[in-house]
C-alpha atoms as a PDB file:
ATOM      1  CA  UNK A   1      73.706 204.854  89.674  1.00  0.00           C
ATOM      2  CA  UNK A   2      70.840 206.739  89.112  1.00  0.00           C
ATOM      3  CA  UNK A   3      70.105 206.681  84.953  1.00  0.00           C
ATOM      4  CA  UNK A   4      69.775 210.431  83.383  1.00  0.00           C
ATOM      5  CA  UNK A   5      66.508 212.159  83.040  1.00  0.00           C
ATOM      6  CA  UNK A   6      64.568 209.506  85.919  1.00  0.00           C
ATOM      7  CA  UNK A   7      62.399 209.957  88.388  1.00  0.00           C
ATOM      8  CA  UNK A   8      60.653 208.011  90.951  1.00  0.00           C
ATOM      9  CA  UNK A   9      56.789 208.702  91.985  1.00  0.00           C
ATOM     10  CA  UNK A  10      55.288 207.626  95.329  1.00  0.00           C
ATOM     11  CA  UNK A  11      51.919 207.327  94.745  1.00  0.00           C
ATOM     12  CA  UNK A  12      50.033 205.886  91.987  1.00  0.00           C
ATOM     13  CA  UNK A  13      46.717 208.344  92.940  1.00  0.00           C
ATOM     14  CA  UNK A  14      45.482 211.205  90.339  1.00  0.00           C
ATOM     15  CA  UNK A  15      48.487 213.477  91.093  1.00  0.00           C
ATOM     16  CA  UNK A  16      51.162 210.862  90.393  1.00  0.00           C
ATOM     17  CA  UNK A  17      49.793 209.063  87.386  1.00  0.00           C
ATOM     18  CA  UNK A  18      49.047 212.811  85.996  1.00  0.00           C
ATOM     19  CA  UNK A  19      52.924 213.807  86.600  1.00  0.00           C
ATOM     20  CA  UNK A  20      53.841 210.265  85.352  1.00  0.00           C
ATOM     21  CA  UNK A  21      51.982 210.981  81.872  1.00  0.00           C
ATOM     22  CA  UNK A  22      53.699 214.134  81.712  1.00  0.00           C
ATOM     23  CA  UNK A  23      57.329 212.845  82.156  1.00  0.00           C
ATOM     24  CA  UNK A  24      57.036 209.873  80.205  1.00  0.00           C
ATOM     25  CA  UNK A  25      55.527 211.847  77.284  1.00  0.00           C
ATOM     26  CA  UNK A  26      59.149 213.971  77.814  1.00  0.00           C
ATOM     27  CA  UNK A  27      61.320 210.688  77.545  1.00  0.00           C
ATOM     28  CA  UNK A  28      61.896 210.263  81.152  1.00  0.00           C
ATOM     29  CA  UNK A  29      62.729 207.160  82.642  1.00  0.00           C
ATOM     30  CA  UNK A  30      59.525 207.084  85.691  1.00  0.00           C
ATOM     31  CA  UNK A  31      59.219 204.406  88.128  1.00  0.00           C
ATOM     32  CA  UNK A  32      55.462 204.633  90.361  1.00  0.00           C
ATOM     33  CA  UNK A  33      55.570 203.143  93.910  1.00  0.00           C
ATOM     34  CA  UNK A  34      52.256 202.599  95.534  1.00  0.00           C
ATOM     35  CA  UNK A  35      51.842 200.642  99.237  1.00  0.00           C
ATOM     36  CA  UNK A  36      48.924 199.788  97.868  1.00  0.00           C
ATOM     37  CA  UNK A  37      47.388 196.515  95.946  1.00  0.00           C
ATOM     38  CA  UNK A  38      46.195 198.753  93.188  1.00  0.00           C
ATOM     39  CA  UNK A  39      46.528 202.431  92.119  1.00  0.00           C
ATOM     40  CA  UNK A  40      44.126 204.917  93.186  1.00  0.00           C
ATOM     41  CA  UNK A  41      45.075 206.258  96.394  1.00  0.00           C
ATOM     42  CA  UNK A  42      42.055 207.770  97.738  1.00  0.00           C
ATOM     43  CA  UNK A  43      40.038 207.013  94.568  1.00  0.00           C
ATOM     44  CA  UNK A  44      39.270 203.775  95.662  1.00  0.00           C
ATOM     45  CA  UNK A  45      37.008 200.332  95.236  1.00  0.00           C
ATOM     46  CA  UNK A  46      36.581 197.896  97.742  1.00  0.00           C
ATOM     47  CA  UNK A  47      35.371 194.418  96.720  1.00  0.00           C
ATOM     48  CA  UNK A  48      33.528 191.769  99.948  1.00  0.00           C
ATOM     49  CA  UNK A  49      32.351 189.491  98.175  1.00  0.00           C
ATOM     50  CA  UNK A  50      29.895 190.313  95.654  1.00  0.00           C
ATOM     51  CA  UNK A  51      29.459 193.836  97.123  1.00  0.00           C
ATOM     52  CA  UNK A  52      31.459 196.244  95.275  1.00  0.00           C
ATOM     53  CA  UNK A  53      31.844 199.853  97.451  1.00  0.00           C
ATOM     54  CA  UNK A  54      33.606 203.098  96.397  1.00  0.00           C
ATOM     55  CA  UNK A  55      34.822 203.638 100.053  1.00  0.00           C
ATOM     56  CA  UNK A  56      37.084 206.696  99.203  1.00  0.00           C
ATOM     57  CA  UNK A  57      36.183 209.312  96.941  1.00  0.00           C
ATOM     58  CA  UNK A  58      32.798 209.441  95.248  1.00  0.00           C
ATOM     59  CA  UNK A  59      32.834 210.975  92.354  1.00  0.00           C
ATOM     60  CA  UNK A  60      34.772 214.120  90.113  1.00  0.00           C
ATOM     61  CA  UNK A  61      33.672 216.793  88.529  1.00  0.00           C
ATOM     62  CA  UNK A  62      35.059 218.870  85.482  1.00  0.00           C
ATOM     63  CA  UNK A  63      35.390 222.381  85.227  1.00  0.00           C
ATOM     64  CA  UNK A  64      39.356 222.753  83.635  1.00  0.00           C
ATOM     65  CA  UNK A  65      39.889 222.167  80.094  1.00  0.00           C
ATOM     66  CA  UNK A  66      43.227 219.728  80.176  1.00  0.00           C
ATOM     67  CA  UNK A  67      41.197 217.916  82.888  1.00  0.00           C
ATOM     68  CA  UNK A  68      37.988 218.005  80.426  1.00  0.00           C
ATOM     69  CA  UNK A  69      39.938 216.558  77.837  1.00  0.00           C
ATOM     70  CA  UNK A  70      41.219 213.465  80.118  1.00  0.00           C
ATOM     71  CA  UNK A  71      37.885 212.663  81.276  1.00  0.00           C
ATOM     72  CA  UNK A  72      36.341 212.771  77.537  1.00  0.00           C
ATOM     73  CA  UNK A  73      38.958 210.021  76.262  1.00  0.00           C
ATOM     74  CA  UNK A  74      37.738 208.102  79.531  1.00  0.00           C
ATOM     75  CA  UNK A  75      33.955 208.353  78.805  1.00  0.00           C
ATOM     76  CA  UNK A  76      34.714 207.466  75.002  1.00  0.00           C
ATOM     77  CA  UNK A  77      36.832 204.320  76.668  1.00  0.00           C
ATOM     78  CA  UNK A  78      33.638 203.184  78.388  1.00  0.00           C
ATOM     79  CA  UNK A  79      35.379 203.672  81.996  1.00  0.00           C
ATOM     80  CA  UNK A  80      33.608 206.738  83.523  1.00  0.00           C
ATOM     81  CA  UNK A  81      30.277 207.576  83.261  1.00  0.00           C
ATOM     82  CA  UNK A  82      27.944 210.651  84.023  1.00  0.00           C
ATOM     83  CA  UNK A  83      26.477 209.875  87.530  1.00  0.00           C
ATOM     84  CA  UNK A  84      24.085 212.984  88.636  1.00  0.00           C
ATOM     85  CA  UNK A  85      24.211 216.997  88.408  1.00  0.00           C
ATOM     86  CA  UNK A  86      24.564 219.076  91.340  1.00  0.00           C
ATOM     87  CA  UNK A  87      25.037 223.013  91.141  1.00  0.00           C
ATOM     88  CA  UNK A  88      25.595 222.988  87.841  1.00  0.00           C
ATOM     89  CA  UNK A  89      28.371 220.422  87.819  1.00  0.00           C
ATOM     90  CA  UNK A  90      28.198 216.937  86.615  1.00  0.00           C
ATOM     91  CA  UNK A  91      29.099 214.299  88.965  1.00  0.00           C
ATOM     92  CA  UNK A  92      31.086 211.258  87.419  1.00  0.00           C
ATOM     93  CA  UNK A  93      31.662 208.193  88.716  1.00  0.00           C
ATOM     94  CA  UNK A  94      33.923 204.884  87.421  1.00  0.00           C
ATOM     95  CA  UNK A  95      31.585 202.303  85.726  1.00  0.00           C
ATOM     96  CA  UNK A  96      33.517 199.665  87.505  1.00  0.00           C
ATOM     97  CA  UNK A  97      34.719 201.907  90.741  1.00  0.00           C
ATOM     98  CA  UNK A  98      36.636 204.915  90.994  1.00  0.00           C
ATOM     99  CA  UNK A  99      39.903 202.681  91.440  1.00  0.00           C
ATOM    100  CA  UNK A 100      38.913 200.798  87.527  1.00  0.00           C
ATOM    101  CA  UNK A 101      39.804 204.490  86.394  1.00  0.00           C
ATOM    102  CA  UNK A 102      42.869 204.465  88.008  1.00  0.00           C
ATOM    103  CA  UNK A 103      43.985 201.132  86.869  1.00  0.00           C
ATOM    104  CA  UNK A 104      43.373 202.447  83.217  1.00  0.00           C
ATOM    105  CA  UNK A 105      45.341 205.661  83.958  1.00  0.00           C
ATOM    106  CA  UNK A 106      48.284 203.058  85.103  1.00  0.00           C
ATOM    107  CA  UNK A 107      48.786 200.884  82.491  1.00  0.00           C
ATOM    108  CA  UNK A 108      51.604 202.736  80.496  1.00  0.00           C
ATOM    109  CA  UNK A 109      53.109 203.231  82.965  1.00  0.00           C
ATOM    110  CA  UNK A 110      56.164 200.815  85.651  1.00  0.00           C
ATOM    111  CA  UNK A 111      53.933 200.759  88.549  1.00  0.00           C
ATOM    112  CA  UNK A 112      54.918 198.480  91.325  1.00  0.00           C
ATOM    113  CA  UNK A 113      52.175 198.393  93.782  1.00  0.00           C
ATOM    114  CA  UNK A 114      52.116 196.775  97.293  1.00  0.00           C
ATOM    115  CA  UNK A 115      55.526 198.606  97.202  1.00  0.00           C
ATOM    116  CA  UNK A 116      55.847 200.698 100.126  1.00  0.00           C
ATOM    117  CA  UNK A 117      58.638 203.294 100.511  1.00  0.00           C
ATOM    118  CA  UNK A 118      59.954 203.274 104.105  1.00  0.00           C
ATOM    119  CA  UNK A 119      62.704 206.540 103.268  1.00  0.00           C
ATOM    120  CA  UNK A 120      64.049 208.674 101.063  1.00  0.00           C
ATOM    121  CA  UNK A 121      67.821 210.061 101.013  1.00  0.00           C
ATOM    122  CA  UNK A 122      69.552 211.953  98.252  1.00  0.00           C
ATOM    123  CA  UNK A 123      72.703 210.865  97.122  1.00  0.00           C
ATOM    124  CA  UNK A 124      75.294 212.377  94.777  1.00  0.00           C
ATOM    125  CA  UNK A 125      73.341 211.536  91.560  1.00  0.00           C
ATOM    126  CA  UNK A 126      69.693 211.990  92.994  1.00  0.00           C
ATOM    127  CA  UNK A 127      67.594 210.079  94.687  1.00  0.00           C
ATOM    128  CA  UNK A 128      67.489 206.659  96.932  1.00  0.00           C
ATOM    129  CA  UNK A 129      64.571 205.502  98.056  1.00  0.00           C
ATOM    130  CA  UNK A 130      63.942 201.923 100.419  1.00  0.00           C
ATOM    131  CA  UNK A 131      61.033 200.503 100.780  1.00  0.00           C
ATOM    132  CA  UNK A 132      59.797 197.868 103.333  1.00  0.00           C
ATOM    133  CA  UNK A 133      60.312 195.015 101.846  1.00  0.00           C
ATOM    134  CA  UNK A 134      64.436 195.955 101.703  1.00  0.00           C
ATOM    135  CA  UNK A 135      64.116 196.761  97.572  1.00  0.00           C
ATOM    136  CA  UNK A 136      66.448 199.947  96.155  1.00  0.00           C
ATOM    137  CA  UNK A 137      65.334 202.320  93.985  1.00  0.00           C
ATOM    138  CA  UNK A 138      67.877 205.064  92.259  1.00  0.00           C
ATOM    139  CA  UNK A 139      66.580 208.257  90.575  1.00  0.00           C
ATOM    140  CA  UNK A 140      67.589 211.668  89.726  1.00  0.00           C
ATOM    141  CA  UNK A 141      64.291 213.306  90.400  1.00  0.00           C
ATOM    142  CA  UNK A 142      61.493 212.297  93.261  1.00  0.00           C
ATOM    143  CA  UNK A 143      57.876 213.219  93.271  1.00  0.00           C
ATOM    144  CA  UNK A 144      56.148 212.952  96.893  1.00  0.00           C
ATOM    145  CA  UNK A 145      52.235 212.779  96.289  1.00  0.00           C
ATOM    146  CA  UNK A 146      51.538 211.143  99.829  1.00  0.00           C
ATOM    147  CA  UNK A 147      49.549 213.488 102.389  1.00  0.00           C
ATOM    148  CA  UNK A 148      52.113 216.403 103.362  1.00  0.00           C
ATOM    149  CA  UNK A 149      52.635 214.434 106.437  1.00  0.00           C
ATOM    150  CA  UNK A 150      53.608 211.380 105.440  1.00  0.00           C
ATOM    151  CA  UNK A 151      56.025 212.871 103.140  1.00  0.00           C
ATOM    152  CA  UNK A 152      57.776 214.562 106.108  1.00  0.00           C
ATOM    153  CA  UNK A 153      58.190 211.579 107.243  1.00  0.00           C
ATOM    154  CA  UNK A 154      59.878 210.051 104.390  1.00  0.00           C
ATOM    155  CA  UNK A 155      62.057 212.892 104.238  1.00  0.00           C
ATOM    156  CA  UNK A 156      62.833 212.035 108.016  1.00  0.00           C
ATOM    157  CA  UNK A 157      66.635 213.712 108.749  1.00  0.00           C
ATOM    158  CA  UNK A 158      67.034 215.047 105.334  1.00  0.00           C
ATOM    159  CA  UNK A 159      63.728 217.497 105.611  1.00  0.00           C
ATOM    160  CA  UNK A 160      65.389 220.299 107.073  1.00  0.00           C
ATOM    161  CA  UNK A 161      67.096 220.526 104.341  1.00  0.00           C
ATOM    162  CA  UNK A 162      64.767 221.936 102.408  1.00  0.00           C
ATOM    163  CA  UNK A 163      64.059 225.690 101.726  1.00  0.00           C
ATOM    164  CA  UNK A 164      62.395 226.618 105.323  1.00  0.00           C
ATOM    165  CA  UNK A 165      59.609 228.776 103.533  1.00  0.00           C
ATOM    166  CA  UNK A 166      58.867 225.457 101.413  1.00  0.00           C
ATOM    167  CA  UNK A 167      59.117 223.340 105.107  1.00  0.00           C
ATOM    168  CA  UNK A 168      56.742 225.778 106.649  1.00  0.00           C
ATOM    169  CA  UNK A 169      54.227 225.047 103.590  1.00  0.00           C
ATOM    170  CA  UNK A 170      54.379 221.301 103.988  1.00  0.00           C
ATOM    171  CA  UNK A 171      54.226 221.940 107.620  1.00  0.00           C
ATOM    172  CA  UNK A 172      51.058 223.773 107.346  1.00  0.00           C
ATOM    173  CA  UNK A 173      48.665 221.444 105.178  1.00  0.00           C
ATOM    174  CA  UNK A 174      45.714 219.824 107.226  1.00  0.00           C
ATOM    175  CA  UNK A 175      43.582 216.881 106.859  1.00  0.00           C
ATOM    176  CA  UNK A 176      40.207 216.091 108.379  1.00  0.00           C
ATOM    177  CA  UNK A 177      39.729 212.234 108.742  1.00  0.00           C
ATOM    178  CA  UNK A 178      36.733 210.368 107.702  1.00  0.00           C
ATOM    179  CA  UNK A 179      35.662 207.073 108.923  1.00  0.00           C
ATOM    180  CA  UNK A 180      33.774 204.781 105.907  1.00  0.00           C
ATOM    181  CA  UNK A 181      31.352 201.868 106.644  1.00  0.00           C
ATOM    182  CA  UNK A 182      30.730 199.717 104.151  1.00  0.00           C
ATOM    183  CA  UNK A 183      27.315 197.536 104.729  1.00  0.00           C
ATOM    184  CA  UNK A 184      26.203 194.821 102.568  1.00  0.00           C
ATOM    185  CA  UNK A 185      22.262 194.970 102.655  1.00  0.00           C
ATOM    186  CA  UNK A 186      19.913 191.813 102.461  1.00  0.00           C
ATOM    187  CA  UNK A 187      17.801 194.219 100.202  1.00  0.00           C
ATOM    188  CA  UNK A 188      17.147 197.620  98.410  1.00  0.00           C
ATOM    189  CA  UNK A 189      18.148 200.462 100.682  1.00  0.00           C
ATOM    190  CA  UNK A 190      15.605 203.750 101.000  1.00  0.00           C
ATOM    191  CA  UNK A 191      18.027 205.892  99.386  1.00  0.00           C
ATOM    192  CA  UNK A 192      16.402 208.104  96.636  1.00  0.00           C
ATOM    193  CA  UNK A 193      17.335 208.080  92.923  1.00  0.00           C
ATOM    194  CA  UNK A 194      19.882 208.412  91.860  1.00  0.00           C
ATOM    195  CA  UNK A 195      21.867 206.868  94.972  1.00  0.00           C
ATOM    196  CA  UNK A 196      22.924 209.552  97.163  1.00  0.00           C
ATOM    197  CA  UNK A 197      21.717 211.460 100.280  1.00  0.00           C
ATOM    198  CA  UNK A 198      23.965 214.465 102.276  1.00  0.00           C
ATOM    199  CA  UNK A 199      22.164 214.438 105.851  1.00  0.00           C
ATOM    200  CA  UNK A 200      21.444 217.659 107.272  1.00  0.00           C
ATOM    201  CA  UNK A 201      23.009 216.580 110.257  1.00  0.00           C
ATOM    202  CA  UNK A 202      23.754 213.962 112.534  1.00  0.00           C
ATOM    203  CA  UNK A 203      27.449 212.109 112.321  1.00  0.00           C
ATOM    204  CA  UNK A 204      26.797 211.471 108.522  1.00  0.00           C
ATOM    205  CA  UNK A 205      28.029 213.413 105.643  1.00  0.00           C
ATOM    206  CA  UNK A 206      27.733 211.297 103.007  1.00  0.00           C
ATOM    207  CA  UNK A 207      25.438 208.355 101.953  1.00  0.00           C
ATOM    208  CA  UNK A 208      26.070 206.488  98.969  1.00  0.00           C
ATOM    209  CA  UNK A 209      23.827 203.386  97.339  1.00  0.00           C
ATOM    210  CA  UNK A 210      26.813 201.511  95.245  1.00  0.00           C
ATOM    211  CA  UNK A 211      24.043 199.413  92.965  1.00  0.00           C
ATOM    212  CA  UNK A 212      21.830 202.492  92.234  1.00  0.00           C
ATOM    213  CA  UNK A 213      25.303 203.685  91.319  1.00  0.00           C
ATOM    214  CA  UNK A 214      25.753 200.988  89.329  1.00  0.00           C
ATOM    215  CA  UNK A 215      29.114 199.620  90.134  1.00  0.00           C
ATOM    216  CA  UNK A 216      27.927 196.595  92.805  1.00  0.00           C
ATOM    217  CA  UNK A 217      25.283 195.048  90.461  1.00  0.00           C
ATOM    218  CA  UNK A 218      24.703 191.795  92.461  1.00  0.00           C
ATOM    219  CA  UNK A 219      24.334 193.029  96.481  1.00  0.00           C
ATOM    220  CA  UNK A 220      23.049 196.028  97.639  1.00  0.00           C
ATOM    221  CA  UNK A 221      25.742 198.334  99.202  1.00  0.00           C
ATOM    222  CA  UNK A 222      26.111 200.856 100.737  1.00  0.00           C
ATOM    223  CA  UNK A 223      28.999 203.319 101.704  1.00  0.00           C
ATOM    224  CA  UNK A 224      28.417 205.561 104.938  1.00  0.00           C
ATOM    225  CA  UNK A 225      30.751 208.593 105.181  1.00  0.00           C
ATOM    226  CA  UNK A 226      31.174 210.330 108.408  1.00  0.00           C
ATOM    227  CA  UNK A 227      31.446 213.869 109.289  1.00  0.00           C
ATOM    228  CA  UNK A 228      34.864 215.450 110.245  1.00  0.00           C
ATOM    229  CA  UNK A 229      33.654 215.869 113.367  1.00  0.00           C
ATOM    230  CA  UNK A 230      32.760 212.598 114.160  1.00  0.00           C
ATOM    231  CA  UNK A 231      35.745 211.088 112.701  1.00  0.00           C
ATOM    232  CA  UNK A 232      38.146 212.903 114.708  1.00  0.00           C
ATOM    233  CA  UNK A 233      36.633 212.230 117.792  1.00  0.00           C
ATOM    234  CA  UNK A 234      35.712 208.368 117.025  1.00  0.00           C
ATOM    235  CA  UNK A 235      38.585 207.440 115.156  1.00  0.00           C
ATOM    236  CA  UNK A 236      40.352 205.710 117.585  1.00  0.00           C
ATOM    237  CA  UNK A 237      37.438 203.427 119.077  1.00  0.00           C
ATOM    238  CA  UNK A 238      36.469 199.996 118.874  1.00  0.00           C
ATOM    239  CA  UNK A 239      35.201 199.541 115.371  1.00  0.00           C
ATOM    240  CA  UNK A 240      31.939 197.782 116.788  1.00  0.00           C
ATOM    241  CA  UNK A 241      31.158 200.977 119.074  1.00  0.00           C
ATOM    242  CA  UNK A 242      31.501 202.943 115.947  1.00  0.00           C
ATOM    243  CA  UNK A 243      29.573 201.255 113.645  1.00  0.00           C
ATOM    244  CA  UNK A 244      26.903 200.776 115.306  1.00  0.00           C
ATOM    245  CA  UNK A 245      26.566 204.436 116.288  1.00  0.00           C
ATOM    246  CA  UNK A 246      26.721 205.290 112.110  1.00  0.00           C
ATOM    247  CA  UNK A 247      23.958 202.034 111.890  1.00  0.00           C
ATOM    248  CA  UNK A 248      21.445 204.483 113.825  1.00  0.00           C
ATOM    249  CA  UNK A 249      22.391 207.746 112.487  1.00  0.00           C
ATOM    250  CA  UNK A 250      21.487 205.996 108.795  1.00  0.00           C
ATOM    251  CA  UNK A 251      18.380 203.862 109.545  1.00  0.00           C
ATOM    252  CA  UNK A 252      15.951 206.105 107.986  1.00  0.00           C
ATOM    253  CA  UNK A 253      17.833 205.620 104.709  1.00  0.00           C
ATOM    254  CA  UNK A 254      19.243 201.642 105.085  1.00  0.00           C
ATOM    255  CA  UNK A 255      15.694 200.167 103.915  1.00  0.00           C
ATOM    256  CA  UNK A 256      16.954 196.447 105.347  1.00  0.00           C
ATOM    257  CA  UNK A 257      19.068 194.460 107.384  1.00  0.00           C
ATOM    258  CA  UNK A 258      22.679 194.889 106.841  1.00  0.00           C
ATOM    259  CA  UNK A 259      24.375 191.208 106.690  1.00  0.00           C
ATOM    260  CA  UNK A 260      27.669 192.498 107.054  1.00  0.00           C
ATOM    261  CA  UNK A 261      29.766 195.600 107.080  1.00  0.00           C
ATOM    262  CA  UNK A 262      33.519 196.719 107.297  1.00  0.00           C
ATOM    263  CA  UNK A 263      34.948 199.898 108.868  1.00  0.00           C
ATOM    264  CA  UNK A 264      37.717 202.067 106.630  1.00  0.00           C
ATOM    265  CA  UNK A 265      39.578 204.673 108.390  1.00  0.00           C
ATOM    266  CA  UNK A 266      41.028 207.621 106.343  1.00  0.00           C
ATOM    267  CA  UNK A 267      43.210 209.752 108.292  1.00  0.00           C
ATOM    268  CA  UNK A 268      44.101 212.271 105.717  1.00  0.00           C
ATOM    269  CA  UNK A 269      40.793 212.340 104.105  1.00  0.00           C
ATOM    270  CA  UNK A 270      40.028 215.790 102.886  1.00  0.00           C
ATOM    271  CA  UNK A 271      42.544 218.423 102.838  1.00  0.00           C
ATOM    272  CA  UNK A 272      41.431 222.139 105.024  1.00  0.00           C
ATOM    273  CA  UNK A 273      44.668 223.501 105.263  1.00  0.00           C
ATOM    274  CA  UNK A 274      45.863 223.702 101.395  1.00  0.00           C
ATOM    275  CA  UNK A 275      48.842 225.532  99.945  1.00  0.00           C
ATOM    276  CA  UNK A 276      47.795 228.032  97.188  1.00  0.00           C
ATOM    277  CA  UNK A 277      50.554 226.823  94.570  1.00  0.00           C
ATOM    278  CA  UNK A 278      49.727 223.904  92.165  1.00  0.00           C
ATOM    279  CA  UNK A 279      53.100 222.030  93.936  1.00  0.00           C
ATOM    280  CA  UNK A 280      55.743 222.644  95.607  1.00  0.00           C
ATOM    281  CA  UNK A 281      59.981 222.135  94.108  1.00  0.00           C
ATOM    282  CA  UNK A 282      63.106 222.477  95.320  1.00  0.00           C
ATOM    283  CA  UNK A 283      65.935 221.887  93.177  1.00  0.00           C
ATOM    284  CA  UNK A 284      68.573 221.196  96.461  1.00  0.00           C
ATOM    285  CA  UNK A 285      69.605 219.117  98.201  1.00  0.00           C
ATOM    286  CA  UNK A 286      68.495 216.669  94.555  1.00  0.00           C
ATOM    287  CA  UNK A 287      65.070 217.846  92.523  1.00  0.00           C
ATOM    288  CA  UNK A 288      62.220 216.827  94.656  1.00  0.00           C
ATOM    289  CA  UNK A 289      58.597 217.817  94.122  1.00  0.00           C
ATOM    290  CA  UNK A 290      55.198 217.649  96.190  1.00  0.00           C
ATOM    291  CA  UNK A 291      52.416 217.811  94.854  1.00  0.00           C
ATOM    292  CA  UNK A 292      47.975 216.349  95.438  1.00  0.00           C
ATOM    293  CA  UNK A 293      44.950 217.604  96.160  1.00  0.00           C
ATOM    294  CA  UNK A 294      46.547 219.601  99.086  1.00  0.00           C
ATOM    295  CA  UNK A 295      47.624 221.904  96.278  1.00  0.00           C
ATOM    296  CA  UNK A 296      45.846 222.756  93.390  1.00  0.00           C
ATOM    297  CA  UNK A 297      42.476 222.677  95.028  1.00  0.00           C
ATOM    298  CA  UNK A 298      41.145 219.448  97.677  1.00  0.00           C
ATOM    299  CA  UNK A 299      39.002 217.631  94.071  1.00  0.00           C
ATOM    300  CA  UNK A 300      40.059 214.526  91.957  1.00  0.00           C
ATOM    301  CA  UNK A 301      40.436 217.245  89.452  1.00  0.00           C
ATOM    302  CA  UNK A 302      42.611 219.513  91.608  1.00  0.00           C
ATOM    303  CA  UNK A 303      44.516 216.341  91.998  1.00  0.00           C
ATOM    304  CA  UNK A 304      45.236 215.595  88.409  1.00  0.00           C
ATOM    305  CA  UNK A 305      46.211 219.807  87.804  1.00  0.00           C
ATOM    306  CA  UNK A 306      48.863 219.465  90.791  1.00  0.00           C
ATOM    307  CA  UNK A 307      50.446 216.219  89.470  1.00  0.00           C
ATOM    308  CA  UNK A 308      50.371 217.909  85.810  1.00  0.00           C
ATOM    309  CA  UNK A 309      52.205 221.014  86.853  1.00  0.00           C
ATOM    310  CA  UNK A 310      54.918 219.130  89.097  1.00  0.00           C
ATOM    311  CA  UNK A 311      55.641 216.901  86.232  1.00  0.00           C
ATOM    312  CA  UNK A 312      56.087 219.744  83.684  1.00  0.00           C
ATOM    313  CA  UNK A 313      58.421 221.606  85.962  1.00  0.00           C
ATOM    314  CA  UNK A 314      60.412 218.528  87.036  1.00  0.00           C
ATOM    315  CA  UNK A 315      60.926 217.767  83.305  1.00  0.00           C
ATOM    316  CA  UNK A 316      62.196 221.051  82.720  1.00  0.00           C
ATOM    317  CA  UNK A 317      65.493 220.359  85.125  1.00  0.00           C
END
């Protein structure tokens, strides 16, 4: 039996731990599953050995005051830091990784990571949700903050049961995919101060030096994002093929040999195709909310605003 005023999360990123703060904070009962090893979602930190990449996203910026307000306990906390200014926007980073910030946004809260739910059904009290290792959990309320397709495909047989104007939203949202490689370097790389580079063109979007960073402070590392473009139409190939093509597209900037690299593929990278609301509710067939970056705006800080709203209307029955 599902226990009064509960709700299950899937997805300890910036949208779930936001909605979790905000239900907790109204005496719910809030369970967090994550598939993966740590919170974070996409704001994630990779360790190989004593290389330490940020292989998701790279950094937030602040321009909404309840977000403002978060981030100014976490710089106090000594677990974000200013990294550079772009456009008139400050660019901060996690002084141990963007997934160190998540971890401290988890910690009030019943997260069970490397707990990956498999289906969702409602039932006559609220929700059931399975997960792949054959564990049960009962709630009245759910919060979906997965990509908008993956959460149609939790939904499975039960999505059409949803308001069809809400469907056709969820239906909708877009992703473009990014391919990361992550290259451990025998020495400093030629990236300028203060660790970044955007290539004008070519496959890369995104270069970023970890230890001018400052969060892999024994081995230089680097993190290579790729364009949309490229990711879409290399995703699929052998990760060799691809690497090496991103290996030439970044050798004016890799300053030394790399002694080993990994490949990370992000399907659902950056959202393109957003809705306009902050989230998405439905209070039939059970309350069930949506809610990410695909809503509020495709930022960590978008993110945080989506998971905010959904929790405040979920708590308000």
């Amino acid at each position: 039996m599902a226990e009064l005023k509960s709700c299950v999360i899937i997805g300890a990123g910036m949208a779930g731990l936001s909605a979790a703060r905000v239900l907790k904070r109204s005496g719910w009962e809030v369970t967090v599953l994550e598939k993966g090893r740590s919170p974070g979602g996409r704001m994630a930190t990779r360790l190989d050995g004593e290389s330490r990449f940020d292989h998701g996203a790279q950094f937030f910026t602040v321009r909404d005051c309840r977000f403002l307000e978060l981030v100014d306990r976490l710089e106090a906390s000594g677990c974000v830091k200013p990294w550079f200014n772009e456009g008139g926007h400050t660019r901060y980073r996690g002084t141990d990784g963007m997934a160190g910030i998540m971890k401290e946004l988890a910690k009030p809260f019943d997260v069970r990571t490397s707990t990956a739910a498999v289906s969702v059904q409602p039932t006559e009290e609220g929700w059931q949700i399975q997960t792949d290792a054959g564990e049960e959990f009962n709630a009245g309320a759910l919060l979906l903050t997965p990509p908008a397709p993956q959460s149609i495909d939790l939904l499975a047989d039960y999505i059409y049961w949803l308001p069809p104007n809400l469907l056709s939203i969820l239906k909708s949202i877009e992703f473009d995919p990014c391919v990361a490689l992550l290259a451990t370097l025998s020495g400093a790389s030629n990236v300028p101060a203060p660790g970044y580079v955007r290539p004008e063109n070519g496959p890369i979007g995104f270069i970023a030096d970890n230890t001018q960073k400052g969060i892999s402070t024994t081995s230089p590392a680097l993190t290579i994002h790729a364009r949309a473009d490229f990711s879409r139409s290399h995703f699929e190939l052998p990760e060799e093929e691809v690497a090496q093509l991103l290996f030439q597209a970044a050798s004016p900037w890799l300053g030394s040999q790399a002694l080993k690299w990994q490949l990370h593929r992000w399907r659902y990278s950056q959202p393109v195709a957003v809705c306009m609301e902050p989230f998405l509710y439905a209070s039939e067939p059970q309350p069930l909310a949506f809610a990410g970056d695909a809503f509020a705006g495709p930022r960590v800080e978008g993110a945080f605003l989506s998971g905010l709203a959904a929790g405040y209307r979920i708590a308000a029955g």
